[in-house]
C-alpha atoms as a PDB file:
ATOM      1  CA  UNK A   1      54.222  21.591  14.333  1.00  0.00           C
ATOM      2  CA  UNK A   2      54.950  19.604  17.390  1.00  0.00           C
ATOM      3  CA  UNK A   3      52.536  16.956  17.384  1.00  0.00           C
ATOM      4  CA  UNK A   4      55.587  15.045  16.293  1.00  0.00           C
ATOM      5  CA  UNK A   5      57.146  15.544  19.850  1.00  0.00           C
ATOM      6  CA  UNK A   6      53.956  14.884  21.830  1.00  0.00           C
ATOM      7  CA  UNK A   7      54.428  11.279  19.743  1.00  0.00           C
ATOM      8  CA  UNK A   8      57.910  11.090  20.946  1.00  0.00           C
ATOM      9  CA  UNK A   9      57.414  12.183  24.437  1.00  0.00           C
ATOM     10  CA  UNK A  10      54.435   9.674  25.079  1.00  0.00           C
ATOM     11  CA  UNK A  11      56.630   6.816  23.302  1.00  0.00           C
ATOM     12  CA  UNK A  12      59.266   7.512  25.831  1.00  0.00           C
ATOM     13  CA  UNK A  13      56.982   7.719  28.877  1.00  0.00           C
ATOM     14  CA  UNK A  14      54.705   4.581  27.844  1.00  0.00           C
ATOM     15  CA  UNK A  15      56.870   2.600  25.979  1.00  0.00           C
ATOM     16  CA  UNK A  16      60.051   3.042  26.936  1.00  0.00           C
ATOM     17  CA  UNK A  17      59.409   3.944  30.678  1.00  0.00           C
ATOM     18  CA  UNK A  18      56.982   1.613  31.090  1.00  0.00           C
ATOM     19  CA  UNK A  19      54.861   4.102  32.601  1.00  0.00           C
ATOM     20  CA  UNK A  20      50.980   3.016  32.924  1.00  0.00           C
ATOM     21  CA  UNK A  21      49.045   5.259  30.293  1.00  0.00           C
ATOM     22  CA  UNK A  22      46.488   7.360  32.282  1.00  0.00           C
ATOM     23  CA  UNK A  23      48.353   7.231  35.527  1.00  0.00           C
ATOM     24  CA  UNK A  24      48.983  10.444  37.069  1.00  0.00           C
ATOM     25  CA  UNK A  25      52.608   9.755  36.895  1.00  0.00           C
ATOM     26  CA  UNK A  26      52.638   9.307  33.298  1.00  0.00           C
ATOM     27  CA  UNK A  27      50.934  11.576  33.057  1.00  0.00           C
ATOM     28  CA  UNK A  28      53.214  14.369  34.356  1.00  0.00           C
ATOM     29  CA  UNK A  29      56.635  12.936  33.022  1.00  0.00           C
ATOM     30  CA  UNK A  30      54.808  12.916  29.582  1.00  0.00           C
ATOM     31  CA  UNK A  31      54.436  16.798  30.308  1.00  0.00           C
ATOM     32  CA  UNK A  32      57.714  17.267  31.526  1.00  0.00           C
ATOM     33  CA  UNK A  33      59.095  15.176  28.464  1.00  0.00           C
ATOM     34  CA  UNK A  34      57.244  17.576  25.326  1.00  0.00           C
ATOM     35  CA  UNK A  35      57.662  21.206  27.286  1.00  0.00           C
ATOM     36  CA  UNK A  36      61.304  20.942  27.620  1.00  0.00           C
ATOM     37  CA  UNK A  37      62.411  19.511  24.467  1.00  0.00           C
ATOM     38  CA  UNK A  38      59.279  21.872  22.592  1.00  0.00           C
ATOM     39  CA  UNK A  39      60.893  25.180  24.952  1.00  0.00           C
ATOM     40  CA  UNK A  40      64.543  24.771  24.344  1.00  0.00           C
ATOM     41  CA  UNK A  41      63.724  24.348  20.505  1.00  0.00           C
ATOM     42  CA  UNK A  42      61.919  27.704  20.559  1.00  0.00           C
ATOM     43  CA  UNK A  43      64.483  29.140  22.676  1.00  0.00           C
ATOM     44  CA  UNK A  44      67.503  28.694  20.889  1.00  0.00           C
ATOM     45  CA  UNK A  45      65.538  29.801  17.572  1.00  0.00           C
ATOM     46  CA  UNK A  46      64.153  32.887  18.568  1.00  0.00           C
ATOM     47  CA  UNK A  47      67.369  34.112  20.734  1.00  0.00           C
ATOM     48  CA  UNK A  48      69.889  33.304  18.099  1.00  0.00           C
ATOM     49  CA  UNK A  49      67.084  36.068  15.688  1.00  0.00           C
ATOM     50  CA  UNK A  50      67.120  38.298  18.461  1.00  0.00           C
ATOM     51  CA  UNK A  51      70.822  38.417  19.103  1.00  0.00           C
ATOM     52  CA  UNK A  52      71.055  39.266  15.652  1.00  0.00           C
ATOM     53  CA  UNK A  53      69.303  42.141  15.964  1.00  0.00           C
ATOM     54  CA  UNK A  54      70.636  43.088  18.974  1.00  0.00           C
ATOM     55  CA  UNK A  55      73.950  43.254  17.728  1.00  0.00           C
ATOM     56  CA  UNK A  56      73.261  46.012  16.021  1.00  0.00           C
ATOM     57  CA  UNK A  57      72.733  48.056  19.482  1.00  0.00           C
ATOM     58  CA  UNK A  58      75.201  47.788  21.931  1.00  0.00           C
ATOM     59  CA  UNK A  59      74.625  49.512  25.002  1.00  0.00           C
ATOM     60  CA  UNK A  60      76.451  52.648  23.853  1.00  0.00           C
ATOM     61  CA  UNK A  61      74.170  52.747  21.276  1.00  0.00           C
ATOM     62  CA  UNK A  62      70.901  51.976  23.362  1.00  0.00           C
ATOM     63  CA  UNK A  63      72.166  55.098  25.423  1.00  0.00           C
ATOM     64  CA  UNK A  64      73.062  57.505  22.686  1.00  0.00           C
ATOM     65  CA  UNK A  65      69.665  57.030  21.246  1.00  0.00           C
ATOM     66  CA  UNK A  66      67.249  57.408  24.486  1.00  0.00           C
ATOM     67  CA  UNK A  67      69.528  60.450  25.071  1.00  0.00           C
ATOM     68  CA  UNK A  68      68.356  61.948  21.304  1.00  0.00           C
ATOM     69  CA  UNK A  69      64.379  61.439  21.624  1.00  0.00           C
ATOM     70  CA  UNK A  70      62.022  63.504  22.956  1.00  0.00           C
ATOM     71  CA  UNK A  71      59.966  63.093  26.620  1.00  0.00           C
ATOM     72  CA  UNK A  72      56.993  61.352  25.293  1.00  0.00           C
ATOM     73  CA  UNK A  73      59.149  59.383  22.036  1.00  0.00           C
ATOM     74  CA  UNK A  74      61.542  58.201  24.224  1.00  0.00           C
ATOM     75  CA  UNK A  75      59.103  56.563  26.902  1.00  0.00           C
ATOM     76  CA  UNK A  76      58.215  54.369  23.978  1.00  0.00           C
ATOM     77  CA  UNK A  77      61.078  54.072  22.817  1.00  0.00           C
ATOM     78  CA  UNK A  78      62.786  53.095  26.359  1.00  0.00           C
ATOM     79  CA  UNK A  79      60.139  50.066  26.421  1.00  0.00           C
ATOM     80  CA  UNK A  80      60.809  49.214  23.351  1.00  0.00           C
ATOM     81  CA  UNK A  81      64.211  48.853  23.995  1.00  0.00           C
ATOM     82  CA  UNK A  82      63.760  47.268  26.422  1.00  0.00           C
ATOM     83  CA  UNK A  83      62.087  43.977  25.440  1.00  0.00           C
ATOM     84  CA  UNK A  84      65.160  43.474  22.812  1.00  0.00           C
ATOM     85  CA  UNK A  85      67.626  43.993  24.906  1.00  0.00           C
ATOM     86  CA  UNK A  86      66.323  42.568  28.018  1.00  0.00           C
ATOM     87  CA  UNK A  87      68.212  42.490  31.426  1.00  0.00           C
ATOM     88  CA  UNK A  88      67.141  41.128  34.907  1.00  0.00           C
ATOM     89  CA  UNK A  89      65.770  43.352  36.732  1.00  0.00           C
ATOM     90  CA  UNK A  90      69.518  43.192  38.740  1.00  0.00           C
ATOM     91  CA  UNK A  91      71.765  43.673  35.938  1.00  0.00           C
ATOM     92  CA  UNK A  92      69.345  46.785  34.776  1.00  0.00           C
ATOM     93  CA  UNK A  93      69.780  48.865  37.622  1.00  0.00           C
ATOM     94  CA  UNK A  94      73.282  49.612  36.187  1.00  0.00           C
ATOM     95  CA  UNK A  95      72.134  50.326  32.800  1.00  0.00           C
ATOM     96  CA  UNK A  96      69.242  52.683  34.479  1.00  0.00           C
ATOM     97  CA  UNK A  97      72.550  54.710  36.270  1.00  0.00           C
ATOM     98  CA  UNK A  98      74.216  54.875  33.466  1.00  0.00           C
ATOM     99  CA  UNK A  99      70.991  56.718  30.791  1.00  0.00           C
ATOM    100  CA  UNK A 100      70.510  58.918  34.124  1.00  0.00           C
ATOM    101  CA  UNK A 101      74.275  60.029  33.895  1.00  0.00           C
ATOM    102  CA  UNK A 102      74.335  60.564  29.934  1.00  0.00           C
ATOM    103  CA  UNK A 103      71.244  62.766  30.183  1.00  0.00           C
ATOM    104  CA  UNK A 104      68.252  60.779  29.750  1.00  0.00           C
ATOM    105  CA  UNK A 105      65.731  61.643  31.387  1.00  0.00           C
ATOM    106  CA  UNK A 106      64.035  60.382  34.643  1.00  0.00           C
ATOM    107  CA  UNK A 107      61.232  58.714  33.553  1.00  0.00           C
ATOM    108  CA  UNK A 108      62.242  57.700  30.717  1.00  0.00           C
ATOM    109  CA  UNK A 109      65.028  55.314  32.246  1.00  0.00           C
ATOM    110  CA  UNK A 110      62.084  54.274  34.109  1.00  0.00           C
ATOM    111  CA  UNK A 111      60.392  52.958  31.285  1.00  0.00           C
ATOM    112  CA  UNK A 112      63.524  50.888  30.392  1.00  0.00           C
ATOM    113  CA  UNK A 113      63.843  50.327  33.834  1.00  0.00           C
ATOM    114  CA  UNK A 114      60.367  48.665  34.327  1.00  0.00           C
ATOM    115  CA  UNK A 115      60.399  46.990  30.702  1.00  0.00           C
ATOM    116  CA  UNK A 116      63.659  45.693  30.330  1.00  0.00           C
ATOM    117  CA  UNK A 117      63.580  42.749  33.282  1.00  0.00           C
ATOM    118  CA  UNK A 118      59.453  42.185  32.205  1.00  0.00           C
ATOM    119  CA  UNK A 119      59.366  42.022  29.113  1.00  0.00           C
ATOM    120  CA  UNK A 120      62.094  39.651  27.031  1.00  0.00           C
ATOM    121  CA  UNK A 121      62.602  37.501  24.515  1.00  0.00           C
ATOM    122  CA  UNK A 122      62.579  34.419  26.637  1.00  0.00           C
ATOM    123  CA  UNK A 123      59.097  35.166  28.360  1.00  0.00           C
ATOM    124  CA  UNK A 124      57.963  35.985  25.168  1.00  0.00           C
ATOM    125  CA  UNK A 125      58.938  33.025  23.224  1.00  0.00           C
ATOM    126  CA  UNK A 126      57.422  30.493  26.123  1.00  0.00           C
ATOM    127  CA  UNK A 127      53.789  32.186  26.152  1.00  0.00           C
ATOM    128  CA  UNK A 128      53.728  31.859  22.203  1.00  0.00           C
ATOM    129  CA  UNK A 129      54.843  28.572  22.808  1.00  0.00           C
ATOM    130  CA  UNK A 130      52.237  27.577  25.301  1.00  0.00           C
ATOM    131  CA  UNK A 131      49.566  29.799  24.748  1.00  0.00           C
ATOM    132  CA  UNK A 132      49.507  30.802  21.115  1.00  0.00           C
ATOM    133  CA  UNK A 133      50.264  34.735  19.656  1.00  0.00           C
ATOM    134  CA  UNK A 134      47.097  36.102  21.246  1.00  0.00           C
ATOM    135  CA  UNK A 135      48.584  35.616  24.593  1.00  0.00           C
ATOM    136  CA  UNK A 136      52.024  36.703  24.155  1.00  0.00           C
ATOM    137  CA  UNK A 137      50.908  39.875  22.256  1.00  0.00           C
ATOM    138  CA  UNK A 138      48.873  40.633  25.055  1.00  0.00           C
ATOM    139  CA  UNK A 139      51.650  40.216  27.555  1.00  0.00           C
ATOM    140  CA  UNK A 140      53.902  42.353  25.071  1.00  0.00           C
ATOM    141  CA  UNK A 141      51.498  45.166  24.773  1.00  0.00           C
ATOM    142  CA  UNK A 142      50.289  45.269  28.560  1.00  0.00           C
ATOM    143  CA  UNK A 143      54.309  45.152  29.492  1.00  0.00           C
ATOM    144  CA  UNK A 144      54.845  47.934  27.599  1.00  0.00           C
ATOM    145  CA  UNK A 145      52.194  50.079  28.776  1.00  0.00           C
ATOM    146  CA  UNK A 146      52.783  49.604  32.321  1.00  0.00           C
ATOM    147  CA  UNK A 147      56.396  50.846  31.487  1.00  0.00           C
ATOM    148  CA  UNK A 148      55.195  54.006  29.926  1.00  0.00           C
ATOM    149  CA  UNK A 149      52.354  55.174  32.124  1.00  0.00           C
ATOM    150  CA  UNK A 150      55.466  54.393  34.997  1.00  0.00           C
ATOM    151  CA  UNK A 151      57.723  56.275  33.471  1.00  0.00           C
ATOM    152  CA  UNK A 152      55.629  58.920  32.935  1.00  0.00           C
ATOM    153  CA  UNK A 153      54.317  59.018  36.019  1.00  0.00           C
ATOM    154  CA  UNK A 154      57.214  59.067  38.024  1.00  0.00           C
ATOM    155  CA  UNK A 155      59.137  61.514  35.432  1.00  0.00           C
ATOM    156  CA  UNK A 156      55.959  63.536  35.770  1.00  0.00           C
ATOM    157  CA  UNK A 157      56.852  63.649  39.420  1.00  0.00           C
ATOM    158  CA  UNK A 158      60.543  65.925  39.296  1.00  0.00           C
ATOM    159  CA  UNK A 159      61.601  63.237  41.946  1.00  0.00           C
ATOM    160  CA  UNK A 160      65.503  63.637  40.926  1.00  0.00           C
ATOM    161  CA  UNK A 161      65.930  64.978  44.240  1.00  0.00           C
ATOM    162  CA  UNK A 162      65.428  61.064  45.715  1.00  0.00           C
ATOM    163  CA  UNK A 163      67.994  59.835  44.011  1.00  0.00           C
ATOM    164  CA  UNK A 164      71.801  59.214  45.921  1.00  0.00           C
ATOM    165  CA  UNK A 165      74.032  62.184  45.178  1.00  0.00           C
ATOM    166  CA  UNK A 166      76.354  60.615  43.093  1.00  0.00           C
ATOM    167  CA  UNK A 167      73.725  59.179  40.468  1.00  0.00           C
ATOM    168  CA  UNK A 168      73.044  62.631  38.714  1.00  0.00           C
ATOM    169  CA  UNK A 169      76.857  63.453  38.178  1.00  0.00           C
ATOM    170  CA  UNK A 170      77.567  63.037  34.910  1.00  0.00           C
ATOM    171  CA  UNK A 171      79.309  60.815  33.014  1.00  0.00           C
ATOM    172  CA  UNK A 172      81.954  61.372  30.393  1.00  0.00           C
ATOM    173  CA  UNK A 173      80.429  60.842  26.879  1.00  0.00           C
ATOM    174  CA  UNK A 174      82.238  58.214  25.219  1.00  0.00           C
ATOM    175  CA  UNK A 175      82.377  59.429  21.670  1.00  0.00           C
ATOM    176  CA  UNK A 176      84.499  56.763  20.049  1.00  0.00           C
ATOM    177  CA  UNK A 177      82.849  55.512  16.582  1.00  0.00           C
ATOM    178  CA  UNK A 178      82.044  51.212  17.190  1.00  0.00           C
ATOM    179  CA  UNK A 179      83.805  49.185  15.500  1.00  0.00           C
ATOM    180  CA  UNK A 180      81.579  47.953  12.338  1.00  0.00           C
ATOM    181  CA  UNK A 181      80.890  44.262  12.774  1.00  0.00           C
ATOM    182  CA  UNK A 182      80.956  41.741   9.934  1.00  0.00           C
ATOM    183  CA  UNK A 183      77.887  39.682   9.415  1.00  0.00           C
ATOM    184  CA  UNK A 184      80.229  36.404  10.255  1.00  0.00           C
ATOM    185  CA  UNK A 185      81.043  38.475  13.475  1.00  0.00           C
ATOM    186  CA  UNK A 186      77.538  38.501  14.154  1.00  0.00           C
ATOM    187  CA  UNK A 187      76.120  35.461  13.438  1.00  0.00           C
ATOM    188  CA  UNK A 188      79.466  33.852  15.707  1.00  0.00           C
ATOM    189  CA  UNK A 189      77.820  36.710  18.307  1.00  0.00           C
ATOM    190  CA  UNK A 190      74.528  35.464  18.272  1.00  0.00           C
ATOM    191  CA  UNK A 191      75.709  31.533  18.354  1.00  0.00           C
ATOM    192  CA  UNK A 192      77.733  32.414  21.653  1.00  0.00           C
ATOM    193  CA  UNK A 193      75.017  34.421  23.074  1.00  0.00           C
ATOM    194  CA  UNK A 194      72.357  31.808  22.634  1.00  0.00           C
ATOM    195  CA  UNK A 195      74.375  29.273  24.054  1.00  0.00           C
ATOM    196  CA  UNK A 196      75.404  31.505  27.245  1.00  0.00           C
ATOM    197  CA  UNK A 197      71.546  32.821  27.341  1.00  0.00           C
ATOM    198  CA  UNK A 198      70.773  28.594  27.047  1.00  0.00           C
ATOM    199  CA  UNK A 199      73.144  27.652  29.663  1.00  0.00           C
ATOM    200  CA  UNK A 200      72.538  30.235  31.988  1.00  0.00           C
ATOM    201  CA  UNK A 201      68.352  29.915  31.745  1.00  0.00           C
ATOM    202  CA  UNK A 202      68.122  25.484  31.373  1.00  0.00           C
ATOM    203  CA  UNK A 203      68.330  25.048  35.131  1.00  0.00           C
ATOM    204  CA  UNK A 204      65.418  27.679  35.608  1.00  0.00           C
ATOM    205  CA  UNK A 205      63.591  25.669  32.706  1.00  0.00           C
ATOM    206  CA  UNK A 206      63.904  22.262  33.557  1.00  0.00           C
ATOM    207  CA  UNK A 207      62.944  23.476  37.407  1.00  0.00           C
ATOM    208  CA  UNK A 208      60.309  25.211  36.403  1.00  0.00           C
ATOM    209  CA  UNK A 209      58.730  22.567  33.920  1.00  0.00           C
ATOM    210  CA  UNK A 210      59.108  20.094  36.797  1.00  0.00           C
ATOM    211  CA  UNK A 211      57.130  21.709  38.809  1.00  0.00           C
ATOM    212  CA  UNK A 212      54.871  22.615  35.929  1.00  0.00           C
ATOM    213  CA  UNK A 213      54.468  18.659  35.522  1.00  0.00           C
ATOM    214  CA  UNK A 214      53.835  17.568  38.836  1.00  0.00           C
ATOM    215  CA  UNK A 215      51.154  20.243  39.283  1.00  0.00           C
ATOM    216  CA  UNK A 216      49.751  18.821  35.761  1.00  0.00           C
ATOM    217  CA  UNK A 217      49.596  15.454  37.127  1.00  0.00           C
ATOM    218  CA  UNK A 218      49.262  15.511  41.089  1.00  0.00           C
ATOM    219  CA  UNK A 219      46.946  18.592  41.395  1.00  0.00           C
ATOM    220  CA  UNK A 220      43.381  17.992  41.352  1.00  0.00           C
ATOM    221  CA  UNK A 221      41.162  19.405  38.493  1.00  0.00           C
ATOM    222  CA  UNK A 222      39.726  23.224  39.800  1.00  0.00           C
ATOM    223  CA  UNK A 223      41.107  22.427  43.433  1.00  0.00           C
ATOM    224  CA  UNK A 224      43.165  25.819  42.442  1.00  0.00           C
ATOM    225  CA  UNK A 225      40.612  27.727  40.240  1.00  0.00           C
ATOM    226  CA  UNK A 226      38.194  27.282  43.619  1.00  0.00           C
ATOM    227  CA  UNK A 227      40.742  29.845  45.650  1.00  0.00           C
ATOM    228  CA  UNK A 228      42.035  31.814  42.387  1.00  0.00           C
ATOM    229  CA  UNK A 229      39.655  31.473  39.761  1.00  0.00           C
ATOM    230  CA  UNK A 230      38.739  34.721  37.820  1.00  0.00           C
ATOM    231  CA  UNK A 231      36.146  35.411  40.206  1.00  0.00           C
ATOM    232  CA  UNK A 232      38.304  35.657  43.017  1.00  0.00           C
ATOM    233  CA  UNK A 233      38.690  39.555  43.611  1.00  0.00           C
ATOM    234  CA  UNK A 234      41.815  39.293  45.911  1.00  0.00           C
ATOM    235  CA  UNK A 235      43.387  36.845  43.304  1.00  0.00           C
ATOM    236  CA  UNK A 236      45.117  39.336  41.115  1.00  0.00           C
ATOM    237  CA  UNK A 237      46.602  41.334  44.422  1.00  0.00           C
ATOM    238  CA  UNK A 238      47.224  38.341  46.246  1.00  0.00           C
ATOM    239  CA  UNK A 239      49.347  37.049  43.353  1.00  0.00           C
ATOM    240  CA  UNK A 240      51.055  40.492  42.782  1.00  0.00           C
ATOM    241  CA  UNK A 241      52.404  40.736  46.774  1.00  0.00           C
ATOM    242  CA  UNK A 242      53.406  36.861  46.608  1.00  0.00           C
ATOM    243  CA  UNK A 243      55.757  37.395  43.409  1.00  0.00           C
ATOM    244  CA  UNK A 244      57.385  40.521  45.181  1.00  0.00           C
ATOM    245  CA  UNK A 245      59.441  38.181  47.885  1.00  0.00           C
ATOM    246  CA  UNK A 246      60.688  36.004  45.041  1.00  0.00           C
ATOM    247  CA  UNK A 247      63.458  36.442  42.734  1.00  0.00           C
ATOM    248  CA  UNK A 248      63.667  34.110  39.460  1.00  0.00           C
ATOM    249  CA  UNK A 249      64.254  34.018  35.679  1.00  0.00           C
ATOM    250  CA  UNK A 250      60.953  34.466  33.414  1.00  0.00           C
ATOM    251  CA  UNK A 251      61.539  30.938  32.534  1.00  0.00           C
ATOM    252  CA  UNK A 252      61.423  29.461  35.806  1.00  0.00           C
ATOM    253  CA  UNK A 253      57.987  31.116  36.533  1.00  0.00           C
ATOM    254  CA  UNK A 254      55.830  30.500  32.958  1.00  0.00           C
ATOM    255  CA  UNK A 255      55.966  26.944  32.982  1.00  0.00           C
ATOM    256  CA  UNK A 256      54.191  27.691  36.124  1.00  0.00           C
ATOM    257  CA  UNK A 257      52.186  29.757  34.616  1.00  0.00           C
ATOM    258  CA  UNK A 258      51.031  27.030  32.003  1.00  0.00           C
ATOM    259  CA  UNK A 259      50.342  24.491  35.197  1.00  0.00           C
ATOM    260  CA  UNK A 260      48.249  26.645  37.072  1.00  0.00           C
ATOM    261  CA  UNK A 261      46.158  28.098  34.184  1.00  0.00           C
ATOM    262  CA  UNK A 262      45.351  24.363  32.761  1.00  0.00           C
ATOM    263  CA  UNK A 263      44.463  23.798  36.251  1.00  0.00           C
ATOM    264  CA  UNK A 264      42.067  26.363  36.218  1.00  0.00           C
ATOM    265  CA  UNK A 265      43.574  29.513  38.040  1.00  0.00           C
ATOM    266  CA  UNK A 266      42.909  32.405  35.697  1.00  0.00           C
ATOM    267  CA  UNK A 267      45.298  33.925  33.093  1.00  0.00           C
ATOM    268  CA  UNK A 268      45.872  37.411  34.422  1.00  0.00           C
ATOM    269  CA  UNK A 269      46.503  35.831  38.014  1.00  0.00           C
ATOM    270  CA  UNK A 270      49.577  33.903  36.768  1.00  0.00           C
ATOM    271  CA  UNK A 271      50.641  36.497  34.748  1.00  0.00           C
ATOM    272  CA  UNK A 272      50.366  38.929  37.423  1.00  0.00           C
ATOM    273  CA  UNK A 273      52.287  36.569  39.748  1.00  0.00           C
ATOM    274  CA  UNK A 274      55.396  36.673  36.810  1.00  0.00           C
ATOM    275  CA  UNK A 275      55.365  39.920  36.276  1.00  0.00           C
ATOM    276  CA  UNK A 276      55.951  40.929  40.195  1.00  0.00           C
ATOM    277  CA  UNK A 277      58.122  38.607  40.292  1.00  0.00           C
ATOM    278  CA  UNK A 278      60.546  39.948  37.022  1.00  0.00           C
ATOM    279  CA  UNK A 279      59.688  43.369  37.517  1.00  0.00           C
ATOM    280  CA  UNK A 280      59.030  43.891  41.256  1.00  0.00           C
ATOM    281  CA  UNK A 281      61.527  41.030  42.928  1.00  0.00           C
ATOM    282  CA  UNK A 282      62.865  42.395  46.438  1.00  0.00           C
ATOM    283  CA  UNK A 283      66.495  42.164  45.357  1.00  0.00           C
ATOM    284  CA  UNK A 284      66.035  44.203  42.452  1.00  0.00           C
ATOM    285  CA  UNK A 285      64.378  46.767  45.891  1.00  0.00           C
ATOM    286  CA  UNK A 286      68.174  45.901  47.456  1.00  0.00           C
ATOM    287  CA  UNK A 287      69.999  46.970  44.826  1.00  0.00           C
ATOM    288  CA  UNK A 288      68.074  49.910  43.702  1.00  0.00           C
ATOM    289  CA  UNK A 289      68.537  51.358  47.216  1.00  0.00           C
ATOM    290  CA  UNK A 290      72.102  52.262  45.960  1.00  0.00           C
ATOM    291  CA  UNK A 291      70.722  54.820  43.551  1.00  0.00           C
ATOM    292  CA  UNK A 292      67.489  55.731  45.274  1.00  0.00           C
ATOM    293  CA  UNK A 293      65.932  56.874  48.554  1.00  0.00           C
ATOM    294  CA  UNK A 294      63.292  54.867  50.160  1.00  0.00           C
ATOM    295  CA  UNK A 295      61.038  57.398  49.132  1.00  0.00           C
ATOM    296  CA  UNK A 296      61.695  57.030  45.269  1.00  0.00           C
ATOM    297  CA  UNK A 297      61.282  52.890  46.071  1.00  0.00           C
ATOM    298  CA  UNK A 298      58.567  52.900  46.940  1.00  0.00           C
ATOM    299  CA  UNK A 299      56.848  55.277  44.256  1.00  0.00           C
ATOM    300  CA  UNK A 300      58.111  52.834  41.829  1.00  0.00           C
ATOM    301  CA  UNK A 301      57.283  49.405  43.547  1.00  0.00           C
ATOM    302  CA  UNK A 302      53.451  51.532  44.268  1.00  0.00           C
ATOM    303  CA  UNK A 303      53.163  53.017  40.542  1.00  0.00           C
ATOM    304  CA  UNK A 304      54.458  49.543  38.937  1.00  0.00           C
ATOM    305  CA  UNK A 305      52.067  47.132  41.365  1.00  0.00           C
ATOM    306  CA  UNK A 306      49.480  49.250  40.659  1.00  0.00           C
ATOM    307  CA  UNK A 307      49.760  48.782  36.699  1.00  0.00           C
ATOM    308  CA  UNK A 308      50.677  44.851  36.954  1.00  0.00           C
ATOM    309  CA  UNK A 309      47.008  44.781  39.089  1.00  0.00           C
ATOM    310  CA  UNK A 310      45.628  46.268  36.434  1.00  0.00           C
ATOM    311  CA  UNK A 311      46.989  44.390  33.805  1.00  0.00           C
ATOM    312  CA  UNK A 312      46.165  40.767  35.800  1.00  0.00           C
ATOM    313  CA  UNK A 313      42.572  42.371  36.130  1.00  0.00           C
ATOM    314  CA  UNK A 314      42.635  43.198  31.963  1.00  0.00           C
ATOM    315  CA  UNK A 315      43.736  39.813  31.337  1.00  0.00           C
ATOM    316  CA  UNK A 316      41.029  38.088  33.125  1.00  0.00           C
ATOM    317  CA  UNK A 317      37.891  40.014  31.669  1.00  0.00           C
ATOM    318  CA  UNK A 318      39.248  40.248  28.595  1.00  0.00           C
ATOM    319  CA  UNK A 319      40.309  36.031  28.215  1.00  0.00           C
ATOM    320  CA  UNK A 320      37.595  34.660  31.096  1.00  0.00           C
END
């Protein structure tokens, strides 16, 4: 389907650019050239679908419904929720205060908690983009099961006491019917979220795919798999405790992830390096320490390290 673009983008970068075909250089802008225009094609597809959906389920809604389901239903169902109606792993600490305060349960907004920043539409879209179904499917499920096992883990735990005092007060139900939407209102909805979603991700894109490039072009053949190839033991781990530091959109980090895999580091090292850094960045720790005590912190940085580990470990049997 895009063989059509890798025409274009090698036009541009050999024919237009003048750029000497089989250079390193040319190399790495023809990289940079397809990945963009091929990403930002997928991404304004895709999100425009999803907002669709999601405009059926307002946050109200996403809260009334967790609040309905059973322990074990609504684990699954708070991951599920959470890939299509993904937050950063910032703006989901409110939404995580807010289930607590309606009556959710613990773990269960844990589950969303852990799922919503990891698992989206945009991550999801780039994997299928540059490693095929297989891959992203595999993200999906593994995302998803780290959220549940979390959730009930910690909800398995009766650590309510760690949170602040004001977290558990409750909140006044807001009982007011929404306002039906038209399908014109939601297809305007979806255009205007897929542009903000657009402008507010193309720096981390175009960042991301430059550095993507370079390392395509500049970084020697297996100089990376020698010090994280799948036989590394202390790759996945390694990669896990970097991410934690950082703090970046899903799309900054999997162009990254596409470099360093060509280059020979192994799948579930990369993957393990986004997902700590989506689901385990140390602001999301900052901002969390306004609803929880230490303690509770670090259950859930321990519990959800332990899973992405795990996962990284998964990917790299199961794909070496």
């Amino acid at each position: 389907m895009f063989t059509p673009l890798q025409k274009l983008a090698d036009w541009l970068t050999y024919g237009v650019f003048s750029i000497a075909p089989g250079s390193l250089l040319g190399s790495a802008v023809s990289f940079f050239l397809f990945d963009t225009v091929k990403i930002f094609i997928l991404l304004a597809a895709m999100i425009f679908a999803i907002s669709l959906f999601r405009s059926f389920l307002p946050p109200e809604k996403v809260r009334s419904i967790l609040a309905r389901h059973g322990q074990y239903a609504g684990h699954f169902l708070a991951a599920g929720l959470g890939i299509i109606t993904p937050f950063c792993s910032c703006s989901a600490v409110p939404m995580f205060l807010g289930f607590v305060q309606a009556g959710v349960p613990l773990g269960v907004t844990f589950s969303f908690l852990v799922a919503s920043p990891m698992i989206n539409e945009v991550a999801l879209i780039m994997l299928f983009g540059m490693f095929g179904a297989q891959v992203a499917l595999l993200y999906a499920a593994s995302g998803v099961v780290i959220a549940v096992i979390s959730g009930l883990l910690i909800g398995g735990m009766k650590v309510e006491n760690l949170l602040e005092g004001f977290v558990m007060k409750k909140a006044e139900a807001d009982l007011a019917a929404l306002e039906s939407m038209s399908w014109r209102g939601r297809f305007a909805y979806a255009k205007e979220y897929t542009a903000d979603i657009l402008w507010k991700v193309w720096p981390y894109v175009v960042v991301g795919i430059a550095v993507g490039a370079w390392i395509h072009g500049y970084v020697p053949v297996n100089f990376l798999a020698k010090y994280a190839g799948a036989d590394k033991w202390y790759a996945v781990p390694l990669a896990t405790l970097l991410g934690i530091p950082l703090y970046s959109n899903a799309a900054g980090v999997i162009p990254l992830v596409s470099a360093l895999t060509e280059k020979g580091v192994s799948l579930g090292t990369t993957l393990a390096f986004m997902m700590a850094v989506t689901g385990l960045s140390l602001p999301e720790f900052v901002i969390l320490r306004r609803v929880m005590k230490l303690q509770l912190i670090a259950i859930f940085a321990g519990v959800v390290g332990i899973g992405i580990i795990f996962t990284g470990l998964l990917f790299n049997y199961l794909l070496g």
